[in-house]
C-alpha atoms as a PDB file:
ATOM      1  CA  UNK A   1       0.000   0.000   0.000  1.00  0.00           C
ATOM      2  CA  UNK A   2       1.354   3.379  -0.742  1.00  0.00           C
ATOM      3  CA  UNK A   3       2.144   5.607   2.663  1.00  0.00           C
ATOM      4  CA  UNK A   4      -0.303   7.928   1.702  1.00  0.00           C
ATOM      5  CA  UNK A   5      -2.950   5.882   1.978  1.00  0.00           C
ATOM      6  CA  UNK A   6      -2.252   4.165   5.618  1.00  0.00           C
ATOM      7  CA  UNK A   7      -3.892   4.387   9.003  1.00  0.00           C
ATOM      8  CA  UNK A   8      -2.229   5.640  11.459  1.00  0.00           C
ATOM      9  CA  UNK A   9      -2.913   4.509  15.162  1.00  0.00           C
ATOM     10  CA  UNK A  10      -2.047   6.877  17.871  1.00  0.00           C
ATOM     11  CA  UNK A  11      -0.369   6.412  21.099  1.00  0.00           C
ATOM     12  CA  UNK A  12      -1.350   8.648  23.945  1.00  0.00           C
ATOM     13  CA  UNK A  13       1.025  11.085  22.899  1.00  0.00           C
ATOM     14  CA  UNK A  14      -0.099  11.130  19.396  1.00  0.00           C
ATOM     15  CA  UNK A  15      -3.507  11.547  20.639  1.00  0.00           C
ATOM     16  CA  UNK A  16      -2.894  14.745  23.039  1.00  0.00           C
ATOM     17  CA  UNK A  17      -0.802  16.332  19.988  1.00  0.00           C
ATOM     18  CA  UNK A  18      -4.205  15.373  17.850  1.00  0.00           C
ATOM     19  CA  UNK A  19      -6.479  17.441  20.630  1.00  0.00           C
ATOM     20  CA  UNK A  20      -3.862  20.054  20.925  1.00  0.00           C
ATOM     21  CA  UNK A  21      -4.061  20.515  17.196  1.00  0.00           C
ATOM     22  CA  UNK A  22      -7.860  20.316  17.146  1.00  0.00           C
ATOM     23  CA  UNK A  23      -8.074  23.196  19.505  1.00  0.00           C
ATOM     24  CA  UNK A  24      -5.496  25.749  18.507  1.00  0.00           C
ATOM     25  CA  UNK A  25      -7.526  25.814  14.897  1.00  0.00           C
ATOM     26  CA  UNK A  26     -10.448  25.915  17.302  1.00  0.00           C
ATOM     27  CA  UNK A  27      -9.108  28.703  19.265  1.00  0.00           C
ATOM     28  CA  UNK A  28      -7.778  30.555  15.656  1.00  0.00           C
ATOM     29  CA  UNK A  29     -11.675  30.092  14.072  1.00  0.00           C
ATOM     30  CA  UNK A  30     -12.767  31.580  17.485  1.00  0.00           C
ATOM     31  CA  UNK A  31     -11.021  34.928  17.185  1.00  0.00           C
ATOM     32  CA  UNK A  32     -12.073  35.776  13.646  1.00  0.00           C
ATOM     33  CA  UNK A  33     -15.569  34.912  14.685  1.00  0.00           C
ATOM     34  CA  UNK A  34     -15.481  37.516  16.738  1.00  0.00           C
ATOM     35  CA  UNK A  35     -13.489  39.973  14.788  1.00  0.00           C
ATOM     36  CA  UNK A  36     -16.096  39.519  12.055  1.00  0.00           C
ATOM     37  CA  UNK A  37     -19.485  41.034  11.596  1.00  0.00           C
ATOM     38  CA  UNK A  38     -22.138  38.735  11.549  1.00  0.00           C
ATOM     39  CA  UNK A  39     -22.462  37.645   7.773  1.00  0.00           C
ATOM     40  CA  UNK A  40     -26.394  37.258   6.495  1.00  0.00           C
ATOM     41  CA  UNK A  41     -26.179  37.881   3.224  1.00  0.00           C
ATOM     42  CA  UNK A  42     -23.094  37.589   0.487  1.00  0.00           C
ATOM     43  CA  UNK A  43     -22.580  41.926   0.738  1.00  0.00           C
ATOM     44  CA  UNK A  44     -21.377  41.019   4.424  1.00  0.00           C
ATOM     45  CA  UNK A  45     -18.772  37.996   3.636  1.00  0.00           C
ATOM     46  CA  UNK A  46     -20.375  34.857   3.879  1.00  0.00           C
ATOM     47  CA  UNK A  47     -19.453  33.107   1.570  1.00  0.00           C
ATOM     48  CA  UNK A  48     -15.591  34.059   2.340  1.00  0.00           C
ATOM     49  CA  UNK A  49     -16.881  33.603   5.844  1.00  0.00           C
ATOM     50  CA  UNK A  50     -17.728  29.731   5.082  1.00  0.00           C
ATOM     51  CA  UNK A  51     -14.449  29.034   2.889  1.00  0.00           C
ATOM     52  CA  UNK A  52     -12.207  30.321   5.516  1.00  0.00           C
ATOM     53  CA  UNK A  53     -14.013  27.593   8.131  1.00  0.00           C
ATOM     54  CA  UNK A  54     -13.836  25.002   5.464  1.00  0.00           C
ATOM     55  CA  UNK A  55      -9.983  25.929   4.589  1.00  0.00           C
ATOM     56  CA  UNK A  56      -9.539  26.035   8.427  1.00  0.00           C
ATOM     57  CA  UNK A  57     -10.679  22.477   8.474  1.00  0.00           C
ATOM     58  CA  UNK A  58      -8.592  20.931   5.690  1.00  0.00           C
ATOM     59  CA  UNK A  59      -5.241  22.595   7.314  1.00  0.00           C
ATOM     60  CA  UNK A  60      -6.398  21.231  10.726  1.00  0.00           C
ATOM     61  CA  UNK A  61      -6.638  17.806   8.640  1.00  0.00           C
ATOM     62  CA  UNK A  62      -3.524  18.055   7.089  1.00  0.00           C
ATOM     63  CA  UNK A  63      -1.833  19.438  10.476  1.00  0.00           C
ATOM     64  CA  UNK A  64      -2.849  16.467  12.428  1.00  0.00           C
ATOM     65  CA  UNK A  65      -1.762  13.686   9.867  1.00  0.00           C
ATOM     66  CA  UNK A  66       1.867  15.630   9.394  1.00  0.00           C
ATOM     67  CA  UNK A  67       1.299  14.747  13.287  1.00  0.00           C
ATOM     68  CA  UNK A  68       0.497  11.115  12.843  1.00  0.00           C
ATOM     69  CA  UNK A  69       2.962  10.414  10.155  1.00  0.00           C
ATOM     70  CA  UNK A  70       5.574  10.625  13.241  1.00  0.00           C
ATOM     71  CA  UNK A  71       6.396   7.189  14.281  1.00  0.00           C
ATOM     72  CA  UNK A  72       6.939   8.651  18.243  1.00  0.00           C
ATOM     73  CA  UNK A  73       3.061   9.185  18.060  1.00  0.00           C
ATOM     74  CA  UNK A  74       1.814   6.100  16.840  1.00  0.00           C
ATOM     75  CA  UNK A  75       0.666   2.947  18.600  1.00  0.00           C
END
């Protein structure tokens, strides 16, 4: 199977790094919430609004399997 493709089991380790990554993009999406005006329509950004959560999520994706790739965090 090519590496790209395989699980990854966490230790206990790899699994705190995992929750400390979940929460620092958690944290990050937190403070532009509140730096933004409430969007309700497009004139008010939100549709840039909603791509900056979803590109939030795929770095937070991408941030915790450079994590798991790291053989001192897996089972």
């Amino acid at each position: 199977m090519d590496a790209i493709f395989e699980v990854h089991m966490l230790n206990e380790q790899g699994k705190k790094r995992a929750q400390d990554i979940a929460e620092s993009f958690d944290a990050l999406l937190g403070a532009l919430e509140a730096i933004w005006v409430p969007a309700t329509n497009y004139t008010l950004g939100g549709r840039e609004q909603s791509i900056v959560r979803t590109k939030l999520e795929e770095a937070c994706f991408f941030a915790k399997k450079a994590m798991a790739i790291q053989k001192e965090n897996q089972a």
